[in-house]
PDB file of N, CA and C in Angstrom:
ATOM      1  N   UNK A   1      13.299 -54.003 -73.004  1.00  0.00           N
ATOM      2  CA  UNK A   1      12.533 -54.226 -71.778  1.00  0.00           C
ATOM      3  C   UNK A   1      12.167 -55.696 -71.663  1.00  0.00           C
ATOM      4  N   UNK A   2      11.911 -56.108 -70.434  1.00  0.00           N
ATOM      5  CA  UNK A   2      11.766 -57.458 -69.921  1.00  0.00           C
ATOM      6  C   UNK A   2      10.669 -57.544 -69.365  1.00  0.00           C
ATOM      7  N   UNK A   3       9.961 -58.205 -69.649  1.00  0.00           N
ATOM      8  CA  UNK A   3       8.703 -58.625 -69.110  1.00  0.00           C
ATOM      9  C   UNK A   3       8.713 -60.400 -68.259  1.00  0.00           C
ATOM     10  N   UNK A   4       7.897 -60.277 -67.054  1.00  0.00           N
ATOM     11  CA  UNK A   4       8.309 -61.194 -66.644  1.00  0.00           C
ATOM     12  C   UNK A   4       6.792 -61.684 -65.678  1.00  0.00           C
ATOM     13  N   UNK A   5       6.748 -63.042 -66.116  1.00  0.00           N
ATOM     14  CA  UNK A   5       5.386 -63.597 -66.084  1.00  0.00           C
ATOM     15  C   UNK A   5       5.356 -64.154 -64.712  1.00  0.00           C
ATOM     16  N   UNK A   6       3.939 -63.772 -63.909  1.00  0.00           N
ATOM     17  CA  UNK A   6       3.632 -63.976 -62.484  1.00  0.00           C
ATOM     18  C   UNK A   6       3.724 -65.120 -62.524  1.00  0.00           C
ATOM     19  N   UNK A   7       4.463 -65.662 -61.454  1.00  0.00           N
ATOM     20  CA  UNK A   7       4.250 -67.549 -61.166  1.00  0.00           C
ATOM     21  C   UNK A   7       5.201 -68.677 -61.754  1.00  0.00           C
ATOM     22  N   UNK A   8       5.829 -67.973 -63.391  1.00  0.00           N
ATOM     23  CA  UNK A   8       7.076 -68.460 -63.923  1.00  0.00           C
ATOM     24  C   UNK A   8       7.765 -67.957 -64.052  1.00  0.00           C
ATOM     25  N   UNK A   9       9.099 -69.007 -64.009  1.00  0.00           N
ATOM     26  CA  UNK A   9      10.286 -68.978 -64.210  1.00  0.00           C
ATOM     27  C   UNK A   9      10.439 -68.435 -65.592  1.00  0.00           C
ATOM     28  N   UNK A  10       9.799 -67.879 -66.689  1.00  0.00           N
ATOM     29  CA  UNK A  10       9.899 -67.982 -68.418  1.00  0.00           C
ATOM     30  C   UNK A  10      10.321 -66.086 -68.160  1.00  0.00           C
ATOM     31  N   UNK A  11      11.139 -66.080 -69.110  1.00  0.00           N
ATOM     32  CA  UNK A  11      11.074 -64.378 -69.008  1.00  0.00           C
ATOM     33  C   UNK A  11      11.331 -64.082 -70.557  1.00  0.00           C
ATOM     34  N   UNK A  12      10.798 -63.253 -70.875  1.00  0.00           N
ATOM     35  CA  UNK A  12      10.932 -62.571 -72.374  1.00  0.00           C
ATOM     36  C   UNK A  12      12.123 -62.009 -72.724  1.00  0.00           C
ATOM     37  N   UNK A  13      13.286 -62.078 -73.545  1.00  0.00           N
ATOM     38  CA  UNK A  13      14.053 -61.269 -73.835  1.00  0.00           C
ATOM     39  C   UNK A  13      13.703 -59.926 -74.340  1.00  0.00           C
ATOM     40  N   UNK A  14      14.407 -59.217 -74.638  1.00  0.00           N
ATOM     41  CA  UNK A  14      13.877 -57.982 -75.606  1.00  0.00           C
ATOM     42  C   UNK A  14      13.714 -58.467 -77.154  1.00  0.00           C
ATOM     43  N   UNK A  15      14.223 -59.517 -77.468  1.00  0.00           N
ATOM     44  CA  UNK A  15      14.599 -59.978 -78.709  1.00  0.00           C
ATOM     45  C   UNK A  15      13.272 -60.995 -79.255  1.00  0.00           C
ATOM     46  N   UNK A  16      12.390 -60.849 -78.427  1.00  0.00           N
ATOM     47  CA  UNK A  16      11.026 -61.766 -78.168  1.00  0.00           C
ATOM     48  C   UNK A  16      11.512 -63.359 -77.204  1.00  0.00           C
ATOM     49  N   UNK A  17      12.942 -64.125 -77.598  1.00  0.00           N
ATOM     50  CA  UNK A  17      12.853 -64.824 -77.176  1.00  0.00           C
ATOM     51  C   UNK A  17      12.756 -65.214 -75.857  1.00  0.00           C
ATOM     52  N   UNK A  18      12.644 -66.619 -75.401  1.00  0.00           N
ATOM     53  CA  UNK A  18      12.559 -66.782 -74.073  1.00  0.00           C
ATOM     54  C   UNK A  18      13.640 -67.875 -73.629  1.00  0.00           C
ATOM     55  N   UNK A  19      13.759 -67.342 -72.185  1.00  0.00           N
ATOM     56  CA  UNK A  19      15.089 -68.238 -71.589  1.00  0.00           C
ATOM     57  C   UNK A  19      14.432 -68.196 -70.287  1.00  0.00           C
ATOM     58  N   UNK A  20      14.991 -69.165 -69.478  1.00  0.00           N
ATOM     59  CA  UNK A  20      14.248 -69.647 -68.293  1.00  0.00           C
ATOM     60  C   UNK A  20      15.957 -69.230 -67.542  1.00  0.00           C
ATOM     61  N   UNK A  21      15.300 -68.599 -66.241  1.00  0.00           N
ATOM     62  CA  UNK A  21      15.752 -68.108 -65.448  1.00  0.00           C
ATOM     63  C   UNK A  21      16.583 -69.194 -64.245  1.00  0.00           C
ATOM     64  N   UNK A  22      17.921 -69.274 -63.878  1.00  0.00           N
ATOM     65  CA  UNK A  22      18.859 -70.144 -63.594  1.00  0.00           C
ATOM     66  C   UNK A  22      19.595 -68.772 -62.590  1.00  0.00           C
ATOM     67  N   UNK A  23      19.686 -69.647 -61.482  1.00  0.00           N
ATOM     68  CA  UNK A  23      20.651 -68.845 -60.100  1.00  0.00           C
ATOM     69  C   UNK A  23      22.165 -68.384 -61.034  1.00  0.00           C
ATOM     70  N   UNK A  24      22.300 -69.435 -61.783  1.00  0.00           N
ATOM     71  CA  UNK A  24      23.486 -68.753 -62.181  1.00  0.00           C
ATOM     72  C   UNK A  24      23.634 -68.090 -63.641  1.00  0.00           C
ATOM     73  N   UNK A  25      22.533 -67.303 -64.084  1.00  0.00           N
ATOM     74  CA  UNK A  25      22.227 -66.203 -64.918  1.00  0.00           C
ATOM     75  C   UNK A  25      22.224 -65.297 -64.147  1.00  0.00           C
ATOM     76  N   UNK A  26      21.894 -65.026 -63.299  1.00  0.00           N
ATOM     77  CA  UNK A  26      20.978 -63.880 -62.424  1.00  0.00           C
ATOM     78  C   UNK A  26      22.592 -62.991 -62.088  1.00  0.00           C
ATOM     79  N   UNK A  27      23.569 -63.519 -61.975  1.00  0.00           N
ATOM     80  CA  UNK A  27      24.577 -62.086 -62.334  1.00  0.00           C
ATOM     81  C   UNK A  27      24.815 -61.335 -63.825  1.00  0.00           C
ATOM     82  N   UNK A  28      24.895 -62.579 -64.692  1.00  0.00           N
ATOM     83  CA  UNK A  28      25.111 -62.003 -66.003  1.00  0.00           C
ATOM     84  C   UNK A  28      23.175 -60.854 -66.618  1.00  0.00           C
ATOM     85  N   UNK A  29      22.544 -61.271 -65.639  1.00  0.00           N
ATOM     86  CA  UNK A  29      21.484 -60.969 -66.426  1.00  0.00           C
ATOM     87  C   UNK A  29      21.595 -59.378 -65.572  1.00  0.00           C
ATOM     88  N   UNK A  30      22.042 -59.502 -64.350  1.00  0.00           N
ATOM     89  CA  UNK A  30      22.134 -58.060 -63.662  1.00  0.00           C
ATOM     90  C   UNK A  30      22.927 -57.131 -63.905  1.00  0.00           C
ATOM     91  N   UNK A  31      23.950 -57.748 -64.534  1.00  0.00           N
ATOM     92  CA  UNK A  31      25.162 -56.712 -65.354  1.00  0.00           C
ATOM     93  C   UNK A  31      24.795 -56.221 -66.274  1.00  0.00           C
ATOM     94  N   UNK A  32      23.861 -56.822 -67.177  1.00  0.00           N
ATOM     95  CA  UNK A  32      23.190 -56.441 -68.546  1.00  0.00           C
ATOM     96  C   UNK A  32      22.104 -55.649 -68.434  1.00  0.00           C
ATOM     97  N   UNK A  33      21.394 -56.068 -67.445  1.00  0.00           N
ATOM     98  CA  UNK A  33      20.357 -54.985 -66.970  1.00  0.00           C
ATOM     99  C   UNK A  33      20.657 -53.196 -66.238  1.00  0.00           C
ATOM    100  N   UNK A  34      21.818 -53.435 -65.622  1.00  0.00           N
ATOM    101  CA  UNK A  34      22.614 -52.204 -65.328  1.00  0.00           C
ATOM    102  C   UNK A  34      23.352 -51.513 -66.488  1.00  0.00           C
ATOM    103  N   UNK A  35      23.503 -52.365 -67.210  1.00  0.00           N
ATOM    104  CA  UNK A  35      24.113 -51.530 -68.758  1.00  0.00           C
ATOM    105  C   UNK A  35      23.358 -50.786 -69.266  1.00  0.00           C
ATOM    106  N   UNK A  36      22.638 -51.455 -69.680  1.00  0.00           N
ATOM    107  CA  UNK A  36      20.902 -51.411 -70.684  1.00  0.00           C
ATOM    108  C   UNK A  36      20.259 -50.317 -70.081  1.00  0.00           C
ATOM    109  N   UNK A  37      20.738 -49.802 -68.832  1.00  0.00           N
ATOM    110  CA  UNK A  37      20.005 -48.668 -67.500  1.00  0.00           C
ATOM    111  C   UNK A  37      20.574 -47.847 -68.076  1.00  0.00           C
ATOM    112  N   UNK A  38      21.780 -47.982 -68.097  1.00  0.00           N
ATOM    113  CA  UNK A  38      22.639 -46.525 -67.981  1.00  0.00           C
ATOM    114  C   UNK A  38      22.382 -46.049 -69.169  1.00  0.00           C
ATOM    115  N   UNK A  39      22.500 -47.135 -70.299  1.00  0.00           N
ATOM    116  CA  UNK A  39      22.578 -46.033 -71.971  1.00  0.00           C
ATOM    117  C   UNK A  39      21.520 -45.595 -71.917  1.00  0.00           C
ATOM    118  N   UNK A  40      20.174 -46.166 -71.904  1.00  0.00           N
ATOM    119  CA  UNK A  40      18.430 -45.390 -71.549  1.00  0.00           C
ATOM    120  C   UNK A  40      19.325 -44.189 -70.398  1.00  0.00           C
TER     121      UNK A  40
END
């Protein structure tokens, strides 16, 4: 799960770490998030 902080760009991995959010993540991060859906 992803937690994602009001006002920033910072988002939590599941892994604790953090990566800052980029227009061109936002497909790879939506493919992974639709994966991560289906096996849950």
């Amino acid at each position: 799960q992803e937690l994602a902080m009001p006002g920033k760009d910072w988002r939590y991995d599941s892994h604790g770490g953090r990566s800052r959010l980029q227009a061109t993540e936002m497909m790879p991060v939506a493919k992974a998030w639709a994966m991560s859906s289906m096996l849950l």
